[in-house]
N, C-alpha and C. Protein backbone atom coordinates (compact mmCIF):
# COMPACT_ATOMS: atom_id res chain seq x y z
N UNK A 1 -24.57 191.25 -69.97
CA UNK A 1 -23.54 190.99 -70.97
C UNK A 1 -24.22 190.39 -72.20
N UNK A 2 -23.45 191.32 -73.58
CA UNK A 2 -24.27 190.55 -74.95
C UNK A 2 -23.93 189.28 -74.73
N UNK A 3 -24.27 188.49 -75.86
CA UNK A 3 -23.44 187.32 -76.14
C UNK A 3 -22.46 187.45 -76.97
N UNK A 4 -21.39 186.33 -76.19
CA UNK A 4 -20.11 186.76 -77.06
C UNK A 4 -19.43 185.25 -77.97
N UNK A 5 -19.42 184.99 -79.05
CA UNK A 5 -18.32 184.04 -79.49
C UNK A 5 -17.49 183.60 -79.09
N UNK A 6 -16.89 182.68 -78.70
CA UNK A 6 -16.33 182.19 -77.92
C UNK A 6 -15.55 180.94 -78.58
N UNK A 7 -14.26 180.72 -79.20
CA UNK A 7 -13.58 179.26 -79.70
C UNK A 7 -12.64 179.24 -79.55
N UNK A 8 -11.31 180.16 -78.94
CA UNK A 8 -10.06 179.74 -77.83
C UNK A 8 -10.71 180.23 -76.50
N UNK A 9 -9.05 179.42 -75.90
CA UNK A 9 -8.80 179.65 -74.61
C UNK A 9 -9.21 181.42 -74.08
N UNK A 10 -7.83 181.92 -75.35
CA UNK A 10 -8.02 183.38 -74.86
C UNK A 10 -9.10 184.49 -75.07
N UNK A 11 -10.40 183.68 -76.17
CA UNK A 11 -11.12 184.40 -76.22
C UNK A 11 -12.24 184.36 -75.03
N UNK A 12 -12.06 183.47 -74.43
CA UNK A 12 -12.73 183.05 -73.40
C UNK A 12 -12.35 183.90 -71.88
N UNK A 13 -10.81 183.90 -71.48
CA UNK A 13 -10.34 184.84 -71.09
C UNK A 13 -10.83 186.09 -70.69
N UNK A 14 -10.73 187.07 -72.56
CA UNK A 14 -10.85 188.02 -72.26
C UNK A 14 -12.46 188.37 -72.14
N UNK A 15 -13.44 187.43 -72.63
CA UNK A 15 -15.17 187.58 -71.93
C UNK A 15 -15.26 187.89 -70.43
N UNK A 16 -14.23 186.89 -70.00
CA UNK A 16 -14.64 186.65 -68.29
C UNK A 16 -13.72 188.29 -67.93
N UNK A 17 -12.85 188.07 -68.39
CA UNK A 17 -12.06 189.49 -67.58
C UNK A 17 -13.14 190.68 -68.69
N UNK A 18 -13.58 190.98 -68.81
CA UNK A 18 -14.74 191.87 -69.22
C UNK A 18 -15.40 192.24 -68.68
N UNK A 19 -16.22 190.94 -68.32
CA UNK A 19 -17.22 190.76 -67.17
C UNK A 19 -17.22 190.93 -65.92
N UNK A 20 -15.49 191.16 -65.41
CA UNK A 20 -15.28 191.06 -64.14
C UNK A 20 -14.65 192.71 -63.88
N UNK A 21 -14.06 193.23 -65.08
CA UNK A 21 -14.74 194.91 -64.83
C UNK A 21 -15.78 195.87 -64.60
N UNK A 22 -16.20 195.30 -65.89
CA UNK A 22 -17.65 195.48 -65.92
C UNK A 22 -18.64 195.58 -64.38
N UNK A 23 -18.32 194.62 -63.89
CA UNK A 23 -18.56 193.98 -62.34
C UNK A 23 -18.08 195.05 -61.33
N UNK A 24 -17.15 195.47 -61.66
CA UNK A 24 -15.81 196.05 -60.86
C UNK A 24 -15.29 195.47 -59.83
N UNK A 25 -15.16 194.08 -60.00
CA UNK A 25 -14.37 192.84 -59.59
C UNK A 25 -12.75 193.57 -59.61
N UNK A 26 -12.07 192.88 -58.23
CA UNK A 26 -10.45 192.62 -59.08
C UNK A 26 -10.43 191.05 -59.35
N UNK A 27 -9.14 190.48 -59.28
CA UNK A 27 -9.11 189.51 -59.70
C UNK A 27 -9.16 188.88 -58.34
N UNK A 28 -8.59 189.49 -57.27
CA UNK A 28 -8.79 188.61 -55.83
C UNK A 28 -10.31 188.88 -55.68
N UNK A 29 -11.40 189.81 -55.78
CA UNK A 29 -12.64 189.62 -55.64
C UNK A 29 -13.28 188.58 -56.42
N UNK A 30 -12.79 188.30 -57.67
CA UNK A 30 -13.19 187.12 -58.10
C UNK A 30 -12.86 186.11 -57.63
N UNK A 31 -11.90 186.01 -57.53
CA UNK A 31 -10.98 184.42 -56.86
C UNK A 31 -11.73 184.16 -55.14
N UNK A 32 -12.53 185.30 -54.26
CA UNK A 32 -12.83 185.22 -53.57
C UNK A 32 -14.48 184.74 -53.60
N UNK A 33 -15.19 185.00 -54.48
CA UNK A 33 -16.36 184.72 -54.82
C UNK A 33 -16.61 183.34 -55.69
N UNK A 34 -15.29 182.97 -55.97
CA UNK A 34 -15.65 181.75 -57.09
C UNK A 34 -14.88 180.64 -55.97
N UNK A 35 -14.05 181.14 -54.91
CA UNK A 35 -13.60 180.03 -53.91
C UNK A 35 -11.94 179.29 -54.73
N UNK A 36 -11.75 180.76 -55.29
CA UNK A 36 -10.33 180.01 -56.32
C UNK A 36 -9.16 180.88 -55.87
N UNK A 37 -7.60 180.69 -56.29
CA UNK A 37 -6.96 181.54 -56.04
C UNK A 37 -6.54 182.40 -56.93
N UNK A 38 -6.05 183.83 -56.64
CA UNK A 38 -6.71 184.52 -57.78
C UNK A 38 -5.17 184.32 -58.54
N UNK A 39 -3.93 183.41 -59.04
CA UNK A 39 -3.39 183.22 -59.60
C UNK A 39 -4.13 182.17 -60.65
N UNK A 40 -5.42 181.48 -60.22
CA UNK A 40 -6.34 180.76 -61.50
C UNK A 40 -6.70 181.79 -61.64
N UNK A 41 -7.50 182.80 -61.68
CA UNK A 41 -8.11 183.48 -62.71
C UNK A 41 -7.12 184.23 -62.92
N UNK A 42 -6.06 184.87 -63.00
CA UNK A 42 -5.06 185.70 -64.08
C UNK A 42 -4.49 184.36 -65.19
N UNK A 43 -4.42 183.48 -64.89
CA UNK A 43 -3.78 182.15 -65.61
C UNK A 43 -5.59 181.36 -66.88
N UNK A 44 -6.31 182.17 -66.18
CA UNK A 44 -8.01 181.73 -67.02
C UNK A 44 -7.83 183.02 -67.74
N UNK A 45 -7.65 184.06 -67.44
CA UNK A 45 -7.70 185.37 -68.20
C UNK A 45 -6.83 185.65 -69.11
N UNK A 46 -5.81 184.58 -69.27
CA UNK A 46 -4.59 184.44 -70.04
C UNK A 46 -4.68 183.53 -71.38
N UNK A 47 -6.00 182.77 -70.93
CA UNK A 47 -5.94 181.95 -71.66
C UNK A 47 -5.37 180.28 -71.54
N UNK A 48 -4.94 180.32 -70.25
CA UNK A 48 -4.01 179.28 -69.94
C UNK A 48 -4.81 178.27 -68.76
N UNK A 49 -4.37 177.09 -68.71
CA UNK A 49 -4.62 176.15 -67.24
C UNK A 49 -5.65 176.33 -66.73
N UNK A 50 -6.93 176.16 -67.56
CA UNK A 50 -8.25 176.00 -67.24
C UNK A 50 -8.86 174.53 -67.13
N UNK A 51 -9.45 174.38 -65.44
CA UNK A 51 -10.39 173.45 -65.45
C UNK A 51 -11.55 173.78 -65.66
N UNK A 52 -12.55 172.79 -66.21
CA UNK A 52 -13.59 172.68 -66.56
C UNK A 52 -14.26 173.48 -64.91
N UNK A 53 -14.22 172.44 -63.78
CA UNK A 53 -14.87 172.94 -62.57
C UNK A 53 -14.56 174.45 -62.00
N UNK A 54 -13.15 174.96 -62.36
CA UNK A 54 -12.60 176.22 -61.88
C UNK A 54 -13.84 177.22 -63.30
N UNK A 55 -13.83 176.96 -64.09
CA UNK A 55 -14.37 177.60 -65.38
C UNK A 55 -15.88 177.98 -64.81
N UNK A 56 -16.30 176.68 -64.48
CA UNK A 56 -17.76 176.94 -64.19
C UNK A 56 -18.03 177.68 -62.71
N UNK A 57 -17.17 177.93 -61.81
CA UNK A 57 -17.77 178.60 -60.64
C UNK A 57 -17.33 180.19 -61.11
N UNK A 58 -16.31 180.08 -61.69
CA UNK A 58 -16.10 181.60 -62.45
C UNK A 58 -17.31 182.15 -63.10
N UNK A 59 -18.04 181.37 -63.72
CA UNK A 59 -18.91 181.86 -64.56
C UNK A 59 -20.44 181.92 -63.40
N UNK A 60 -20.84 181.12 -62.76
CA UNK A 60 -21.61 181.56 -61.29
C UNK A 60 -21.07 182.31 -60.54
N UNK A 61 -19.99 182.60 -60.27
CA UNK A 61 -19.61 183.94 -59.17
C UNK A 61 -19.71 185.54 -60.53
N UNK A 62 -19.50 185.25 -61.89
CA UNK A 62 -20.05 186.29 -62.71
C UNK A 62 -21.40 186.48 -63.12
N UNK A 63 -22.35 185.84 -62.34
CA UNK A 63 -23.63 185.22 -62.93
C UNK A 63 -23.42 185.03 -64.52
N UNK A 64 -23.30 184.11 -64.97
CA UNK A 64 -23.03 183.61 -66.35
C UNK A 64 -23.61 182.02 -66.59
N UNK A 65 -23.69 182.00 -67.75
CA UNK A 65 -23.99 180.58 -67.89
C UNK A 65 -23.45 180.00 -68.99
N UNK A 66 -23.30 178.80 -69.65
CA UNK A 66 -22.06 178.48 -70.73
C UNK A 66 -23.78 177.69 -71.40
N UNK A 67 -23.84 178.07 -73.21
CA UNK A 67 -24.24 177.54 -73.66
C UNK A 67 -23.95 176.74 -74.92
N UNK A 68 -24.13 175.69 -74.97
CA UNK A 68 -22.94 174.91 -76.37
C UNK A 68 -24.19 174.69 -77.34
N UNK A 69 -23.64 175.47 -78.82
CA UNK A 69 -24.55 175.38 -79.69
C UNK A 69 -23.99 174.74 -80.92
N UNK A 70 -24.29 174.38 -82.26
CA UNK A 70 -23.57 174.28 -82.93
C UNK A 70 -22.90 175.43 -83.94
N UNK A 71 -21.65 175.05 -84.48
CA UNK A 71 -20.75 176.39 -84.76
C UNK A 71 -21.57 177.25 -85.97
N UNK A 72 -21.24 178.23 -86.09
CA UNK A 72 -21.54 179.26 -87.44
C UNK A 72 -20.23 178.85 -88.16
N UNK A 73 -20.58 179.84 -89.71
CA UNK A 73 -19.61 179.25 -90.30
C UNK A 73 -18.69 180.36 -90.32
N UNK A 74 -18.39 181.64 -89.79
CA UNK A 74 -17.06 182.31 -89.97
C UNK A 74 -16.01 182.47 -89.93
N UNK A 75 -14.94 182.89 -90.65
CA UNK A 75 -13.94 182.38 -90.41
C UNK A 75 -12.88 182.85 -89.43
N UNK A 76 -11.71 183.08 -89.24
CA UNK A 76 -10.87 183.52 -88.29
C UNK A 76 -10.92 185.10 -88.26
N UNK A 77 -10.67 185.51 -89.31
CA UNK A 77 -10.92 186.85 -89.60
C UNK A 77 -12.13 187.43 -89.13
N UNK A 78 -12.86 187.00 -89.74
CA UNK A 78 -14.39 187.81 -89.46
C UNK A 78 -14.71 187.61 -87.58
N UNK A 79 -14.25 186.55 -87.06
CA UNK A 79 -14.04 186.36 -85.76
C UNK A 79 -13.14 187.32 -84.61
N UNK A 80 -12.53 187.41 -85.26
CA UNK A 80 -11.23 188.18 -85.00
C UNK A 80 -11.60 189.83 -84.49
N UNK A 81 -12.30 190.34 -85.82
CA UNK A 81 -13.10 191.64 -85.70
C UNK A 81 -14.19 191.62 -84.60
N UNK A 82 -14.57 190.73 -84.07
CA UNK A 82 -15.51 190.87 -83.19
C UNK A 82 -15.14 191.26 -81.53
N UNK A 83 -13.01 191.03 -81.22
CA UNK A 83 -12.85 191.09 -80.55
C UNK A 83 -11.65 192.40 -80.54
């Protein structure tokens, strides 16, 4: 997976549900590999009721890793187009 931008909930979302096609995951194969139920990840893929700890085994059961950098300067728009 490229790297992707990432500054809501739902853009975050739709990375992981990307990744988990991509995969050819469903959402219970994920929820089964990350040890979650797969009503958290449709509710993470939504954009919604994310823990930090549910976030991060999602992203190890996708082999993924979260890196925090400081922001670029674009704006919503130009962001927007990327997704």
């Amino acid at each position: 997976m490229d790297q992707t931008l990432i500054r809501t909930p739902r853009q975050l979302g739709v990375a992981l549900q990307r990744r988990r096609k991509l995969l050819g995951l469903t959402q219970t194969d994920l929820a089964g590999a990350a040890g979650l139920r797969q009503a958290t990840i449709s509710e993470i893929e939504r954009g919604e009721g994310a823990r930090l700890g549910s976030l991060m085994r999602i992203l190890a059961a996708l082999d993924l890793e979260l890196t925090v950098r400081h922001r670029t300067r674009m704006d919503a728009d130009e962001i927007a187009k990327i997704f």
